[in-house]
PDB file of N, CA and C in Angstrom:
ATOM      1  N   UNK A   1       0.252  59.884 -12.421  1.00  0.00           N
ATOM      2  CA  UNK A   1       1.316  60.829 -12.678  1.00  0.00           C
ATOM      3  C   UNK A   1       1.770  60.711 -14.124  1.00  0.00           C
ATOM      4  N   UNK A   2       1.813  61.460 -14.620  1.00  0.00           N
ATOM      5  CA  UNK A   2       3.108  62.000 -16.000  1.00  0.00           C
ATOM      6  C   UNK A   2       3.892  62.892 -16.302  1.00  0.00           C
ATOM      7  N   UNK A   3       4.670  62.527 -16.764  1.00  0.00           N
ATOM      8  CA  UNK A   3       6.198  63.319 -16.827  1.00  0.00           C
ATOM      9  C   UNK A   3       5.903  64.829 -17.688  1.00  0.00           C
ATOM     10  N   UNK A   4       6.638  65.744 -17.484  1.00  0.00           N
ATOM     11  CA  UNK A   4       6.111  66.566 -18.236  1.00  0.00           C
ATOM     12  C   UNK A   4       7.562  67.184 -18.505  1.00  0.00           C
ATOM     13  N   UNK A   5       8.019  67.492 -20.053  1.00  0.00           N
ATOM     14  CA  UNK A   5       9.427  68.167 -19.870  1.00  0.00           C
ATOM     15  C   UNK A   5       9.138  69.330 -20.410  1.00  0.00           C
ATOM     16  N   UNK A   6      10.423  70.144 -19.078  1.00  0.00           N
ATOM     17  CA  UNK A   6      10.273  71.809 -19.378  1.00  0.00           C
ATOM     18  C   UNK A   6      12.042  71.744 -19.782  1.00  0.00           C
ATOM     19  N   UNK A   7      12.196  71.667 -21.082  1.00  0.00           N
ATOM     20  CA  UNK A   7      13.384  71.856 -21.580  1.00  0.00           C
ATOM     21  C   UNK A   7      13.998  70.226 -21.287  1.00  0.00           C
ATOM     22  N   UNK A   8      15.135  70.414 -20.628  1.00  0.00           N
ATOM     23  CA  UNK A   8      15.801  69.167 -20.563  1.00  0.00           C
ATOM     24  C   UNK A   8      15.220  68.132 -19.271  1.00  0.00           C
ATOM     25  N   UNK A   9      14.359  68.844 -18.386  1.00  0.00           N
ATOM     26  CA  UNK A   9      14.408  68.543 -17.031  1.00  0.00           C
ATOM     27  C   UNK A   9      12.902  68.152 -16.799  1.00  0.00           C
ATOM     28  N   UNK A  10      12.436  66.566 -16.440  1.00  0.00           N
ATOM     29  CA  UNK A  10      11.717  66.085 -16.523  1.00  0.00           C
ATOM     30  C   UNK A  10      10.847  66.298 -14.932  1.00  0.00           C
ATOM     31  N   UNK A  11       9.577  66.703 -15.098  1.00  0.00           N
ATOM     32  CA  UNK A  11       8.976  67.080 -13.578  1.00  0.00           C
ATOM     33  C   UNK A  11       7.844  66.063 -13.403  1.00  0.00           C
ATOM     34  N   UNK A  12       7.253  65.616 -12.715  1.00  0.00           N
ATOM     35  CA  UNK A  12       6.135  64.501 -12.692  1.00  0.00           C
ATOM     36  C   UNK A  12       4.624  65.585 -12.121  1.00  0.00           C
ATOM     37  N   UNK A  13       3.962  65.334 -12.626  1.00  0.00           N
ATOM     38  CA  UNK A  13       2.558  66.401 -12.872  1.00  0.00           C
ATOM     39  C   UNK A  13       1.533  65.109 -12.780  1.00  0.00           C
ATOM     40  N   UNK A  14       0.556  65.344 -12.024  1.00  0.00           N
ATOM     41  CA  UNK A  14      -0.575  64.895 -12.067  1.00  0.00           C
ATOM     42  C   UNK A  14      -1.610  65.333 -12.782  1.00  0.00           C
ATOM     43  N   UNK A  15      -2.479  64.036 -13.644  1.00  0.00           N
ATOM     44  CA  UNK A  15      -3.073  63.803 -15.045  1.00  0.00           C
ATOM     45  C   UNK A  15      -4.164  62.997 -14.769  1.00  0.00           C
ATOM     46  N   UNK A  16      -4.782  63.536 -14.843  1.00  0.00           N
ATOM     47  CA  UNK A  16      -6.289  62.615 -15.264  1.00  0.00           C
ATOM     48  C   UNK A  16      -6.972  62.515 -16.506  1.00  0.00           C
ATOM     49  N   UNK A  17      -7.184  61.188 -17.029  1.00  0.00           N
ATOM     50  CA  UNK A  17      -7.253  61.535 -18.499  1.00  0.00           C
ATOM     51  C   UNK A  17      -9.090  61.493 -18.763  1.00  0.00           C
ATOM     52  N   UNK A  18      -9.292  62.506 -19.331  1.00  0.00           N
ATOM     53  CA  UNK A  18     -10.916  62.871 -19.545  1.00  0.00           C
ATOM     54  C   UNK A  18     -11.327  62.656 -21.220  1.00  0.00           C
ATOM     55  N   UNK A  19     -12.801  61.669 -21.152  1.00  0.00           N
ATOM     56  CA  UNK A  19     -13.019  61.228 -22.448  1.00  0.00           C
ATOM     57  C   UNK A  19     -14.112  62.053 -22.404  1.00  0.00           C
ATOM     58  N   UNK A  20     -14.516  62.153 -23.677  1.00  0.00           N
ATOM     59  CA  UNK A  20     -16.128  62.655 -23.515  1.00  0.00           C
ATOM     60  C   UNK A  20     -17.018  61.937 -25.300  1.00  0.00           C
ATOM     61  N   UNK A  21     -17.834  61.317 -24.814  1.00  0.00           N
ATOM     62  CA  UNK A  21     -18.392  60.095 -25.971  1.00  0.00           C
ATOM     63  C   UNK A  21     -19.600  60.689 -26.265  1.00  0.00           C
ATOM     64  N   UNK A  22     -20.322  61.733 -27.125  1.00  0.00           N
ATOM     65  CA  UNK A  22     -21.594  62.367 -27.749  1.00  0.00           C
ATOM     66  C   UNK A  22     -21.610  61.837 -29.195  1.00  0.00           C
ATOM     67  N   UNK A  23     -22.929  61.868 -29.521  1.00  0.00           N
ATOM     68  CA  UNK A  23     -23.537  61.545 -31.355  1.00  0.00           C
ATOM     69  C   UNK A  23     -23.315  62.967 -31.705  1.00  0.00           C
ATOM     70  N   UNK A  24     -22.647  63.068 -33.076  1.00  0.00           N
ATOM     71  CA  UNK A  24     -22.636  64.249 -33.477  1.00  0.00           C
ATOM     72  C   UNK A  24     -23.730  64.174 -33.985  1.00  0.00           C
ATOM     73  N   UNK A  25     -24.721  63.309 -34.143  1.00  0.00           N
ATOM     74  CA  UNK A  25     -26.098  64.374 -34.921  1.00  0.00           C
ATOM     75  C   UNK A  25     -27.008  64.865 -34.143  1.00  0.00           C
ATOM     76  N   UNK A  26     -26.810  64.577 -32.549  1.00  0.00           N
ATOM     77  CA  UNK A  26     -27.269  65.417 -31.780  1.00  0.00           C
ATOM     78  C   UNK A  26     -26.552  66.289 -30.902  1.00  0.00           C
ATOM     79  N   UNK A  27     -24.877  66.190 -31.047  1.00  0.00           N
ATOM     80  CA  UNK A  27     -24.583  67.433 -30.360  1.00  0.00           C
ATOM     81  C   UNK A  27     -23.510  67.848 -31.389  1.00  0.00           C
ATOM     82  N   UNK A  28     -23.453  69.236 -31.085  1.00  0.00           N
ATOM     83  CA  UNK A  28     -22.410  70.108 -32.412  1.00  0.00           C
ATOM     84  C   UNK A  28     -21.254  69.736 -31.539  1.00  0.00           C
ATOM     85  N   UNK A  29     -19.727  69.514 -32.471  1.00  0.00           N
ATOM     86  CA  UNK A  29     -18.690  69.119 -31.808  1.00  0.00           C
ATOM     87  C   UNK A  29     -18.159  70.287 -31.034  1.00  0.00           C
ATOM     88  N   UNK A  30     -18.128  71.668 -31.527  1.00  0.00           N
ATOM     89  CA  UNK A  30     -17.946  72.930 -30.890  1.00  0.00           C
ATOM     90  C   UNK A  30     -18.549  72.852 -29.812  1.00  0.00           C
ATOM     91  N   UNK A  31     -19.918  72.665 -29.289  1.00  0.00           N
ATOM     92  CA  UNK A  31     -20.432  72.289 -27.788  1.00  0.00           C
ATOM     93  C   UNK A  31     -19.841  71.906 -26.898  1.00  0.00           C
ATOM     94  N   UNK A  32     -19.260  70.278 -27.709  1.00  0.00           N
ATOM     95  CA  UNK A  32     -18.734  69.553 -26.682  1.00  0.00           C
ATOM     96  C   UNK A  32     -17.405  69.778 -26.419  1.00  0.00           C
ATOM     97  N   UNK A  33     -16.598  70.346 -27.344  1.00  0.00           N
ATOM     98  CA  UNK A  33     -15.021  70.930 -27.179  1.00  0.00           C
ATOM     99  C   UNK A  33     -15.095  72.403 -25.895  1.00  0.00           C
ATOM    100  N   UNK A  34     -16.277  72.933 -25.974  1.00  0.00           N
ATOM    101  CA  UNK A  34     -16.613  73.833 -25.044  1.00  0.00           C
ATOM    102  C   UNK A  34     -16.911  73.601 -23.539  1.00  0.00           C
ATOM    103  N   UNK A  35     -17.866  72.204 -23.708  1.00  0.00           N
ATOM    104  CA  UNK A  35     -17.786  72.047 -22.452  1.00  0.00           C
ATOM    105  C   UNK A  35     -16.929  71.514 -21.349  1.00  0.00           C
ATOM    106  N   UNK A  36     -15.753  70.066 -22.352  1.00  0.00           N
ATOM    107  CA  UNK A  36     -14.528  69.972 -22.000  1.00  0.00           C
ATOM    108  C   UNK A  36     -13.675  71.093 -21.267  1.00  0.00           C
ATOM    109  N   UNK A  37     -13.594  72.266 -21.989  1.00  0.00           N
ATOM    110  CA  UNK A  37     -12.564  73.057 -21.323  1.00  0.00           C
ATOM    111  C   UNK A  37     -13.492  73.824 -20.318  1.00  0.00           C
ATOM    112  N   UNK A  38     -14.465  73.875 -20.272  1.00  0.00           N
ATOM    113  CA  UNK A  38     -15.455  74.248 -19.072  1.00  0.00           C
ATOM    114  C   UNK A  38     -14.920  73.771 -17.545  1.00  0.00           C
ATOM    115  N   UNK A  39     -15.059  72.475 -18.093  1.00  0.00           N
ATOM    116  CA  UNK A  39     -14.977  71.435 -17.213  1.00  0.00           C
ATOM    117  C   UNK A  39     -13.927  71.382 -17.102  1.00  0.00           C
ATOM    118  N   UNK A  40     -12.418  71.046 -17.926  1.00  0.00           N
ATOM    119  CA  UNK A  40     -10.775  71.124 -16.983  1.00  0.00           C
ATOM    120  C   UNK A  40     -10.671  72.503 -16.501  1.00  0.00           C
ATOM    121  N   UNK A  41     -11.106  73.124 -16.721  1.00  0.00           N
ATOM    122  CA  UNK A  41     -11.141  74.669 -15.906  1.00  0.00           C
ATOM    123  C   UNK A  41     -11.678  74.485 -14.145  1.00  0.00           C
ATOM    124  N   UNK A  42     -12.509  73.970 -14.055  1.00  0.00           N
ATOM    125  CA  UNK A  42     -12.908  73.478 -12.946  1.00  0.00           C
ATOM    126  C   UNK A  42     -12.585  72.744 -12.137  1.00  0.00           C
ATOM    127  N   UNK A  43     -12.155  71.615 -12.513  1.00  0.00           N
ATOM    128  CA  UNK A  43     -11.780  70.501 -11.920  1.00  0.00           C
ATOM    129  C   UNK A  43      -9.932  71.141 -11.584  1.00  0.00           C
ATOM    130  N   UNK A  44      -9.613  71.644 -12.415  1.00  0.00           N
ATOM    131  CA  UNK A  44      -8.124  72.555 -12.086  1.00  0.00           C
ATOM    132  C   UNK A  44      -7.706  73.274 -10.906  1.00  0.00           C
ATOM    133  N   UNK A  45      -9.544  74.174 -10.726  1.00  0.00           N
ATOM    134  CA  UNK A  45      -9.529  74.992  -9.474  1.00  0.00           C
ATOM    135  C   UNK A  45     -11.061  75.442  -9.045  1.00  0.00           C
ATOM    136  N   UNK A  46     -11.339  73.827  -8.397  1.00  0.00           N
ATOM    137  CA  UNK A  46     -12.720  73.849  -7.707  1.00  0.00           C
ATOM    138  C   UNK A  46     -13.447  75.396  -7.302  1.00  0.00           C
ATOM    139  N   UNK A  47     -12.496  75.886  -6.876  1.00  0.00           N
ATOM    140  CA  UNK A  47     -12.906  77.298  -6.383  1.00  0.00           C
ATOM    141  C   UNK A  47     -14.158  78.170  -7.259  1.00  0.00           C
ATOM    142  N   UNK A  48     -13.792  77.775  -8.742  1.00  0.00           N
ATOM    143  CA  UNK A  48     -14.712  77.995  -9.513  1.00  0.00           C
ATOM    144  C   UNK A  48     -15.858  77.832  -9.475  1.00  0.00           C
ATOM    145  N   UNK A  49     -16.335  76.696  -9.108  1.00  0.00           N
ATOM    146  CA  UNK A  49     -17.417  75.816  -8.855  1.00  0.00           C
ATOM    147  C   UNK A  49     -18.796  76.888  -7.732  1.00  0.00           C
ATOM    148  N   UNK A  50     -17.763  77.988  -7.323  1.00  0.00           N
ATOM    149  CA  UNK A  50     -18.821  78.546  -6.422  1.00  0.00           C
ATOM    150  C   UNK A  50     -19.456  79.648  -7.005  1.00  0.00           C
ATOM    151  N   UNK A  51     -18.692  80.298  -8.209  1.00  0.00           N
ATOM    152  CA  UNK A  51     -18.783  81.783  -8.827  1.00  0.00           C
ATOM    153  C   UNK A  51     -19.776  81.435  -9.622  1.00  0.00           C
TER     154      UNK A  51
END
């Protein structure tokens, strides 16, 4: 869990923290910034996973 504040008022949100470890001389960093949000897109709302 982590806190997340919306103005004054602190709400607790569940967080998973995601690394992602590539050589940039074999992958372009734009790739991998792409596939990151690929991927929290998914994991956000499995549902995806079928389309």
């Amino acid at each position: 869990m982590s806190t997340v504040w919306d103005g004054d008022i602190p709400s607790p949100k569940p967080m998973a923290p995601l690394d992602l470890s590539y050589d940039h001389r074999v992958i372009n960093g734009a790739e991998a910034a792409r596939f990151m949000v690929r991927l929290t897109k998914l994991l956000a709302d499995p549902r995806r996973m079928l389309a």
